[in-house]
Protein backbone atom coordinates (compact mmCIF):
# COMPACT_ATOMS: atom_id res chain seq x y z
CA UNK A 1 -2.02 -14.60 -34.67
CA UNK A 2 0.12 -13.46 -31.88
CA UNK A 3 -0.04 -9.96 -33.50
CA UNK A 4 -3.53 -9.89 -33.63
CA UNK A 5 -4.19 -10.51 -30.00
CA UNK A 6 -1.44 -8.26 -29.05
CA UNK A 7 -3.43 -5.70 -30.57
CA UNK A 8 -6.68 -6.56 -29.40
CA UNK A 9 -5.48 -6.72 -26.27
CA UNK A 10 -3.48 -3.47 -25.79
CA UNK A 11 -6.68 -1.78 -27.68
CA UNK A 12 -8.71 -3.27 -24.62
CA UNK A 13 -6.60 -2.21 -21.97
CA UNK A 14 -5.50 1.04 -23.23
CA UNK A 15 -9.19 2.06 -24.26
CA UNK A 16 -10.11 0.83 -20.62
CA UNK A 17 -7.63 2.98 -18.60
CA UNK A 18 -7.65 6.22 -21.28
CA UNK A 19 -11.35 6.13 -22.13
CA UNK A 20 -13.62 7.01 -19.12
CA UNK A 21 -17.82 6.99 -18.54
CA UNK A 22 -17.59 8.17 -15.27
CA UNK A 23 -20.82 9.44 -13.33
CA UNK A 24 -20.72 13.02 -12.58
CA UNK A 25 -22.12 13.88 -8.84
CA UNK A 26 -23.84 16.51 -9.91
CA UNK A 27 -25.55 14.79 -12.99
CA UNK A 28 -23.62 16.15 -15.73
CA UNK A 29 -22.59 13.23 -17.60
CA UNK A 30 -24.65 11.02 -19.54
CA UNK A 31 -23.16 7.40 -21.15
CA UNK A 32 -19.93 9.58 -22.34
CA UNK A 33 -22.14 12.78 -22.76
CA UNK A 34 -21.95 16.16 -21.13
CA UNK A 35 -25.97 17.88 -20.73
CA UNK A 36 -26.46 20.67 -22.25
CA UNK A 37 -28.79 23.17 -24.36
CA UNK A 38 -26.22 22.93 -27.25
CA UNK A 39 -26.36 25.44 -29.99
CA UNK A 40 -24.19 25.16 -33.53
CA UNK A 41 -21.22 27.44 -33.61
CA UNK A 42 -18.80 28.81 -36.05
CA UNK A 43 -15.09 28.04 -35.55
CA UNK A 44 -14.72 32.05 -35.10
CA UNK A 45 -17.47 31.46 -32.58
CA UNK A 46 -15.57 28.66 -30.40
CA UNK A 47 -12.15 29.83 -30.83
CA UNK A 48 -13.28 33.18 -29.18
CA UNK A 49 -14.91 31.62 -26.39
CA UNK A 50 -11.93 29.23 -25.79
CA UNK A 51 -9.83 32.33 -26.37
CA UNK A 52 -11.55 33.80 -23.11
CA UNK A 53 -10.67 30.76 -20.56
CA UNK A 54 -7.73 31.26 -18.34
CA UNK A 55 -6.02 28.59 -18.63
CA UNK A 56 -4.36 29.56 -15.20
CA UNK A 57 -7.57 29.15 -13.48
CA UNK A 58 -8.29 25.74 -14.83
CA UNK A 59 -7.28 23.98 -12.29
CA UNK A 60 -8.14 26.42 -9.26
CA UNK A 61 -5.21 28.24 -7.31
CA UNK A 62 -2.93 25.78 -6.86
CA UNK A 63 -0.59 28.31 -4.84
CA UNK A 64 -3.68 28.02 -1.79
CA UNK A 65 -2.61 26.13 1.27
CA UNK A 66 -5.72 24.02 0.67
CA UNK A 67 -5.44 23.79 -2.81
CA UNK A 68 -7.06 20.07 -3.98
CA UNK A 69 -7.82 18.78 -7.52
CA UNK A 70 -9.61 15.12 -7.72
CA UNK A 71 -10.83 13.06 -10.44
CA UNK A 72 -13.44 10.24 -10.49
CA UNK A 73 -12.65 7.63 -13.37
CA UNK A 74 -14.88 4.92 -14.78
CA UNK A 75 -14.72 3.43 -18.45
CA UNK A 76 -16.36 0.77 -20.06
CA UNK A 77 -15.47 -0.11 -23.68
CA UNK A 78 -16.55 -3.45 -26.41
CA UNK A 79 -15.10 -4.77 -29.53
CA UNK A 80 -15.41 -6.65 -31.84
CA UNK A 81 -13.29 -8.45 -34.73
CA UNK A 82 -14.66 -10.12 -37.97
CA UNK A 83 -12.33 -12.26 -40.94
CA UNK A 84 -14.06 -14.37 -43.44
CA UNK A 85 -12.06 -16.64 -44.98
CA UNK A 86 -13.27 -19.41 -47.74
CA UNK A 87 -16.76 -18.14 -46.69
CA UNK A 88 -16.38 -18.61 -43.25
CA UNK A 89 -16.75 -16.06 -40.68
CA UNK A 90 -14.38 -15.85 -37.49
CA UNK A 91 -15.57 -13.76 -34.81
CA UNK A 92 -13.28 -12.17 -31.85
CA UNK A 93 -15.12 -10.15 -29.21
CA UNK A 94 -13.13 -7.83 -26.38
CA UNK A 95 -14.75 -5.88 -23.49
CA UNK A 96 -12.88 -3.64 -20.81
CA UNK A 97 -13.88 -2.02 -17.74
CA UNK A 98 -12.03 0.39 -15.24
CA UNK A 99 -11.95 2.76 -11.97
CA UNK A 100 -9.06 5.30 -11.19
CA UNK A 101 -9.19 8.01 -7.91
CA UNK A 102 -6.55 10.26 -8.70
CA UNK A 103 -5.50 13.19 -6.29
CA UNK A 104 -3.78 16.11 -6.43
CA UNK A 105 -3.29 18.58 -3.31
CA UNK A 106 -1.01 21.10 -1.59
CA UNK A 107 -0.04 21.71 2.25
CA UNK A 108 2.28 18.44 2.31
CA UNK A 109 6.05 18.49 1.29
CA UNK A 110 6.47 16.45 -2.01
CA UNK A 111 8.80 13.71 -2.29
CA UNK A 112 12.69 14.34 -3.48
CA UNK A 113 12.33 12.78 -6.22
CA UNK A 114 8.68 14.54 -7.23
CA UNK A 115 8.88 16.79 -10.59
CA UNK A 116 5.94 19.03 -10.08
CA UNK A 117 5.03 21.20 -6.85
CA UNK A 118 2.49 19.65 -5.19
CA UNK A 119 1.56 15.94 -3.87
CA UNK A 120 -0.50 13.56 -6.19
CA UNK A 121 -1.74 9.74 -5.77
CA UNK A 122 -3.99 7.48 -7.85
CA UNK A 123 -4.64 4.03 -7.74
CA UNK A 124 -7.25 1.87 -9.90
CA UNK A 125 -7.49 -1.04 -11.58
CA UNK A 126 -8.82 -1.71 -15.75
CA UNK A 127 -9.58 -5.29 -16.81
CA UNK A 128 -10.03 -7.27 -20.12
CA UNK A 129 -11.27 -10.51 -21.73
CA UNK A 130 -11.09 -11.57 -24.93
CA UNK A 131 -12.93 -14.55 -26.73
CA UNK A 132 -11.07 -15.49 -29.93
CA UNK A 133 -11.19 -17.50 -32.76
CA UNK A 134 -9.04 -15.97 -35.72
CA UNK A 135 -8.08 -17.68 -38.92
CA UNK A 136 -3.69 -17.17 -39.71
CA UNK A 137 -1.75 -18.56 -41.52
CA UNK A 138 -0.13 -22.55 -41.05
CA UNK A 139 3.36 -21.08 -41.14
CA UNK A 140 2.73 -18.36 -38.41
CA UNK A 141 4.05 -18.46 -34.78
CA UNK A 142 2.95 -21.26 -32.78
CA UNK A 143 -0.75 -21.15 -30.91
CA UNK A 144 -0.05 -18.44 -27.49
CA UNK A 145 -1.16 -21.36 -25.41
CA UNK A 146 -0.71 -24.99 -25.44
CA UNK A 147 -4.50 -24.98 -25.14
CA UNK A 148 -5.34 -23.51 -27.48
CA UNK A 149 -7.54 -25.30 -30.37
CA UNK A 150 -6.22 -25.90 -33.75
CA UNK A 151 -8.57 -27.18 -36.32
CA UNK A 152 -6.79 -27.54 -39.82
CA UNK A 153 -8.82 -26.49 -43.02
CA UNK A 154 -10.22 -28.80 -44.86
CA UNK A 155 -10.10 -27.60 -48.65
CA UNK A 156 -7.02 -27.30 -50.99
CA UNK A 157 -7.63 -23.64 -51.40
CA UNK A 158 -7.60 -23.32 -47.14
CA UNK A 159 -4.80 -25.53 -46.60
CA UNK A 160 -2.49 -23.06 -45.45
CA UNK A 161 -5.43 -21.46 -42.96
CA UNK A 162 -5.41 -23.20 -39.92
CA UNK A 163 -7.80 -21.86 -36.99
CA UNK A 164 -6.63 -20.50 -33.58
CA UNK A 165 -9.73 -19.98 -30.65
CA UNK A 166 -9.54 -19.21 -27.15
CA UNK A 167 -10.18 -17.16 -23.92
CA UNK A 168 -7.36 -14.51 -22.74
CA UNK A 169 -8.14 -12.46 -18.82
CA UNK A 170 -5.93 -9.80 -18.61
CA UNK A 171 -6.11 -7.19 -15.64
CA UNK A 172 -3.34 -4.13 -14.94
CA UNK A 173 -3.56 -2.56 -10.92
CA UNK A 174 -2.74 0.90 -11.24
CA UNK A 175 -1.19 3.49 -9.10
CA UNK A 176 1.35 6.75 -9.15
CA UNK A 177 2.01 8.75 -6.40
CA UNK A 178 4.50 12.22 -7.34
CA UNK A 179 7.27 10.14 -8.51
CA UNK A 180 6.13 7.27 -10.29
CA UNK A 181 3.30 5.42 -12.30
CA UNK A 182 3.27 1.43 -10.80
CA UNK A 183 1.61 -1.72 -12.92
CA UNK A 184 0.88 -4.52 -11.95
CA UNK A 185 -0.15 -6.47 -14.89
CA UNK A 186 -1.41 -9.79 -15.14
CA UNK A 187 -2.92 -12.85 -17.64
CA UNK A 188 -4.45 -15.74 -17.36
CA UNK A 189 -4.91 -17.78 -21.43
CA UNK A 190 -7.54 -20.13 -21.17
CA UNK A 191 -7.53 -20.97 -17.67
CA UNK A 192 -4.22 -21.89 -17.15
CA UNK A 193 -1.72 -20.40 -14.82
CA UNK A 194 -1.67 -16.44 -13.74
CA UNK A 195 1.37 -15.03 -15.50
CA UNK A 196 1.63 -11.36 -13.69
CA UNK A 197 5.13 -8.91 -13.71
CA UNK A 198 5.47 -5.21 -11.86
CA UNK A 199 6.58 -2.31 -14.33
CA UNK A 200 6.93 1.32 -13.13
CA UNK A 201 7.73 4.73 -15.20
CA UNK A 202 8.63 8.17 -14.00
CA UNK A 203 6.53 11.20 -14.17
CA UNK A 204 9.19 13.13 -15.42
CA UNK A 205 9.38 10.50 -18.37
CA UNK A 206 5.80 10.98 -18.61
CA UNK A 207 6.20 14.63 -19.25
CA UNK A 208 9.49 13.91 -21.45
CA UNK A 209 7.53 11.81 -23.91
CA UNK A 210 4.26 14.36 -23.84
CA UNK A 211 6.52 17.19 -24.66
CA UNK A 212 6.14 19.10 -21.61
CA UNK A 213 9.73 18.77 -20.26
CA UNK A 214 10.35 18.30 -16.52
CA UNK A 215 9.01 21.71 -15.74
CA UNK A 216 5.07 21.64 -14.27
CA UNK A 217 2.17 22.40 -16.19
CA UNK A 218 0.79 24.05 -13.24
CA UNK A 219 3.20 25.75 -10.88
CA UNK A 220 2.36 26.88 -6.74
CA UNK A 221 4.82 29.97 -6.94
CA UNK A 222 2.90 32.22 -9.59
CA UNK A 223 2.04 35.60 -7.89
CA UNK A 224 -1.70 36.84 -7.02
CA UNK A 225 -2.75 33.45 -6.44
CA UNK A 226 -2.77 32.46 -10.14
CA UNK A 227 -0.99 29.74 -11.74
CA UNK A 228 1.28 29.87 -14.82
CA UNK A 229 0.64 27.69 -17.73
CA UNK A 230 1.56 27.45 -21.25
CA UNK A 231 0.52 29.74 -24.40
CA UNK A 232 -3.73 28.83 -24.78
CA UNK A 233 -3.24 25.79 -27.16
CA UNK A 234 -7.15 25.42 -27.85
CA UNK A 235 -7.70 27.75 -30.31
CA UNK A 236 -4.69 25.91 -32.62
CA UNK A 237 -6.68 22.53 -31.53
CA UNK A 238 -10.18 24.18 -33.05
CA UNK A 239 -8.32 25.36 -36.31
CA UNK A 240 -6.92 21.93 -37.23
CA UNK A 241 -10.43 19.80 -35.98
CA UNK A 242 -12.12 22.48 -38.34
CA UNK A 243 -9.54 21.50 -41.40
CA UNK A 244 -10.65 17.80 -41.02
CA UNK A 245 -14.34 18.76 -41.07
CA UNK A 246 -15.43 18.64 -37.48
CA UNK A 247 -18.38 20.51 -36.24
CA UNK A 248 -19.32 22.58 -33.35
CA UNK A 249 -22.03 23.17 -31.00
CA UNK A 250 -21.64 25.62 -27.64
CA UNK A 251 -23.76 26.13 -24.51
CA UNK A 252 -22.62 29.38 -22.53
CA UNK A 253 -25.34 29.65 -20.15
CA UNK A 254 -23.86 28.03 -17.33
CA UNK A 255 -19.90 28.41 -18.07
CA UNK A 256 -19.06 27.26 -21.13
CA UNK A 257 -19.61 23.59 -22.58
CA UNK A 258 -18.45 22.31 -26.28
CA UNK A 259 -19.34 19.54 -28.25
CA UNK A 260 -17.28 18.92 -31.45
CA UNK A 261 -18.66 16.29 -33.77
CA UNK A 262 -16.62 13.92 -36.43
CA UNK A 263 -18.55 12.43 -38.47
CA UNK A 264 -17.89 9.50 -41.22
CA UNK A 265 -16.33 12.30 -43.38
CA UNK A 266 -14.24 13.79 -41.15
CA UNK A 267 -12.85 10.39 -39.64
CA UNK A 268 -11.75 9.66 -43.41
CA UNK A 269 -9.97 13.27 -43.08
CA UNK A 270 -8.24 12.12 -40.05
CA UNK A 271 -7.40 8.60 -40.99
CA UNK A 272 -5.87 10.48 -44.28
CA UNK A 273 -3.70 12.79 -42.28
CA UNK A 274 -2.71 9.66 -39.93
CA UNK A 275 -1.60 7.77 -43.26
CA UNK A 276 0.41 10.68 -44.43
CA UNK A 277 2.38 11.10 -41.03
CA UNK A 278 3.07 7.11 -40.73
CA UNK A 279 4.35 7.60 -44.72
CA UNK A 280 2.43 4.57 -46.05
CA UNK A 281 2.44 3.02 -49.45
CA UNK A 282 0.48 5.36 -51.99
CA UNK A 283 -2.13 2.49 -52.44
CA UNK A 284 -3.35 2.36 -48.63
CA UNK A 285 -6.12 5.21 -48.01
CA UNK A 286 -9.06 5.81 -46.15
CA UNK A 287 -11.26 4.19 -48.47
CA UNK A 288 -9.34 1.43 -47.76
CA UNK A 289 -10.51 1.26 -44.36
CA UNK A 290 -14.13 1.10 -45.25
CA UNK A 291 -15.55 3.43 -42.37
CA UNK A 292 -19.18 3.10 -41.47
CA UNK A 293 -21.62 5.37 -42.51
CA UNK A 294 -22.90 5.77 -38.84
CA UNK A 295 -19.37 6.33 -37.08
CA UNK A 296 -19.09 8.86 -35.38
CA UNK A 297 -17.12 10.58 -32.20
CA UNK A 298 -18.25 13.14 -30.40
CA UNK A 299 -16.22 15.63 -27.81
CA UNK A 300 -17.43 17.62 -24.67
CA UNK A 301 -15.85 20.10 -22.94
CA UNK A 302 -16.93 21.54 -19.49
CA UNK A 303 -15.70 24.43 -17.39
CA UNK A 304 -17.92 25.94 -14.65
CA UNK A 305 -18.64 29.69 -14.08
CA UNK A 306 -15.81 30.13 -12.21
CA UNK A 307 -13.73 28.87 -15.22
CA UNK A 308 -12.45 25.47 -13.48
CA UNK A 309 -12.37 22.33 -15.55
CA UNK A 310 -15.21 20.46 -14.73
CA UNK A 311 -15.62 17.35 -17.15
CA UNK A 312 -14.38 15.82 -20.56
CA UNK A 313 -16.06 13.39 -22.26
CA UNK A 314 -15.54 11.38 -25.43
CA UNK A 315 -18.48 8.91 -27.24
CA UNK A 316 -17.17 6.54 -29.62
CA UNK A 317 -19.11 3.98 -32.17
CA UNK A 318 -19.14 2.98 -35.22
CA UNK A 319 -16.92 0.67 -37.36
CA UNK A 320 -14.06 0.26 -39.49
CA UNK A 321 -12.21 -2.69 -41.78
CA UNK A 322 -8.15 -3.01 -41.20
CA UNK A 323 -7.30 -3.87 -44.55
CA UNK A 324 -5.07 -7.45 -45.42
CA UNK A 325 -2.10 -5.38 -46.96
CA UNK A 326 -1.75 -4.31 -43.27
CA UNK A 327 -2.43 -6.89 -41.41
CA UNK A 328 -0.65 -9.68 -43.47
CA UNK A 329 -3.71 -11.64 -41.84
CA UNK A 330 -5.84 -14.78 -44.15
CA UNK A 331 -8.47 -11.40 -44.65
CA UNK A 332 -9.69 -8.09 -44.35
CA UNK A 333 -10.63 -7.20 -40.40
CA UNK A 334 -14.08 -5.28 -39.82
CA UNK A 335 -13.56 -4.18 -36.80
CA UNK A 336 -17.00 -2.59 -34.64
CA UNK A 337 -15.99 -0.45 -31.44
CA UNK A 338 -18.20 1.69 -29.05
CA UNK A 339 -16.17 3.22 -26.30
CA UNK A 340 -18.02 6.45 -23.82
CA UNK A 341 -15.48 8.48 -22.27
CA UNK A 342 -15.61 11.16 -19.86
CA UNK A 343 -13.23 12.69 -17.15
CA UNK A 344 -15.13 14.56 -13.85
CA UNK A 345 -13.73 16.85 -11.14
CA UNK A 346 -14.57 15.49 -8.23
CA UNK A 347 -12.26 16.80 -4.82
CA UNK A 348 -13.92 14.32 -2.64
CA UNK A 349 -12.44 11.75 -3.82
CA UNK A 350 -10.30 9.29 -1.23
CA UNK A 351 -7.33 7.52 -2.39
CA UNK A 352 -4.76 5.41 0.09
CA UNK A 353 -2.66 4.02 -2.18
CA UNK A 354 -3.14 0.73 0.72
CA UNK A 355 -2.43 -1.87 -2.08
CA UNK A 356 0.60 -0.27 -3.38
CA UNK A 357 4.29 -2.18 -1.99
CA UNK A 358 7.06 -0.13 -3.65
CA UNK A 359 9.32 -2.81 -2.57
CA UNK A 360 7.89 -5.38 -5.28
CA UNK A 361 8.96 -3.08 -7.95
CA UNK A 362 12.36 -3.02 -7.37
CA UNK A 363 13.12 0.89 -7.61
CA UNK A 364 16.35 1.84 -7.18
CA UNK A 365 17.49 3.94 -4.11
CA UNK A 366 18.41 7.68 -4.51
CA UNK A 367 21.92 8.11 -4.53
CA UNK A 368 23.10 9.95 -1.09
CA UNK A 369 24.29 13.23 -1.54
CA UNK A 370 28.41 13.47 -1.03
CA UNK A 371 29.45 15.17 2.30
CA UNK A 372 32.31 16.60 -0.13
């Protein structure tokens, strides 16, 4: 049982800080939707209009003395978790909510420590709660609480069920500034007492586990005012969304704005390729997973005309089972999500960082340079 709220807990919190319906100033955004007169494109078609962006303008000139990059974050996300066992239906429901201000700007000195060339600062906060009542097994861990209610089963067949139910709060206070990323977590399991911790990660350990090295993505000494970035990696990201059956749709009247579609079919494709990658037993496949015929997840894309990123969104619903040979739960979970996402520019944003105290998270001090 302690597996299962572990998971829908760190689905709730993740999904809360990585999935965001923001509201776009300007009107752009729409419940995890970016406007637009949307026409159906080849992958030839997309690939050469992604093939066109410059990358190096994405983010504006970050060499400029002025130079500022903001984001406005907002996400809302629900779940839900189903097991019927002996004819009986459990029912778990999750919901999560978040902000995040995040920063970035030249014309200050970065700090000694900082891995990238210019100053950045966030701070936000993403919150869930979690009703449960799940069915496990008698010989499982104990209850998470000492509240908790147990109710034994009743029938020979459901001895070995017993039933756990309860109410978890769970919040994480976010913040980074150019050196590190700061939570503050904290729980409270059916009204009992607050258990909260401080954790903190490095941005270069950040870009370590993405991949990207300690070097910047974006870098103030390019020449001409332009920034240096990696090799254009959309086009390979069209390619392989094509091979799993996603479809496109384009609007190029005002910039350029993309919508790729994955429907039932091609979430099978991509829960196939996941499978494959994790190497699991031959008898686990998508069918297994019973996706509905209505899921669905759709992708936006938005840069303005003067090819600066101006919004991502992502709209998730739909639902899915988690079969028992996974699990090792009394049943089958049928699991419904709907999750809107999005991502806006906005360079008016205000961050202070005023609720931040380094000193609670126990950082060590940089070494002092020798005098040898």
């Amino acid at each position: 049982m302690r597996k299962v709220l572990a998971m829908l807990l760190s689905f709730m919190l993740l999904v809360s800080l990585a999935l965001f319906a923001a509201c776009d100033p300007q009107g752009g955004t729409d419940g995890g939707k970016i406007d637009g007169d949307y026409t159906e494109a080849t992958e030839e078609e997309v690939t050469e209009a992604v093939t066109e962006l410059d990358l190096n303008k994405l983010f504006g000139d970050t060499s400029a003395e002025d130079w500022k990059f903001g984001l406005s974050l907002n996400a809302e996300a629900e779940a839900s978790l189903t097991m019927t066992v002996e004819e009986e239906v459990y029912t778990t429901t999750a919901t999560g909510t978040a902000t995040y201000a995040f920063l970035a700007q030249a014309g200050t000195e970065a700090a000694a420590g900082a891995v990238l060339p210019f100053d950045m600062k966030g701070e936000g906060e993403a919150k869930a709660n979690v009703e449960y009542k799940i069915p496990t097994y008698a010989n499982a861990n104990a209850p998470v609480t000492e509240s908790a209610t147990t109710e034994s089963a009743t029938s020979e067949e459901s001895a070995a069920v017993e039933v756990q139910e309860g109410k978890i709060e769970a919040s994480v206070k976010v913040y980074n500034d150019s050196e590190y990323v700061y939570l503050a977590p904290s729980a409270t399991m059916d009204g009992g007492e607050e258990q909260t911790t401080r954790e903190y990660v490095s941005i270069s350990d950040i870009l370590y586990g993405l991949g990207l090295g300690g070097a910047s993505v974006m870098s103030a000494d390019a020449g001409n005012g332009e920034t240096q970035t990696a090799e254009n990696p959309l086009a390979q990201g069209i390619a392989m969304l094509k091979q799993l059956g996603c479809k496109f749709a384009i609007d190029a009247s005002e910039g350029l704005k993309i919508r790729i579609t994955a429907d039932k079919a091609a979430i099978d494709s991509i829960i196939t390729m996941v499978l494959a990658e994790a190497q699991a037993p031959a008898e686990i496949t998508a069918a297994a997973f019973a996706v509905t015929e209505d899921a669905a997840v759709e992708i936006y894309l938005s840069v303005d005309e003067n090819g600066r990123f101006a919004g991502l969104a992502v709209n998730v619903s739909g639902g899915f089972t988690m079969p028992q040979e996974i699990t090792e739960e009394p049943s089958d979970m049928v699991i419904e999500v709907s999750a809107e996402i999005s991502l806006v520019f906005d360079d008016t944003v205000n961050v202070t960082l005023e609720g931040l105290n380094k000193e609670e998270y126990g950082i060590p001090a940089a070494p002092v340079p020798s005098e040898n």
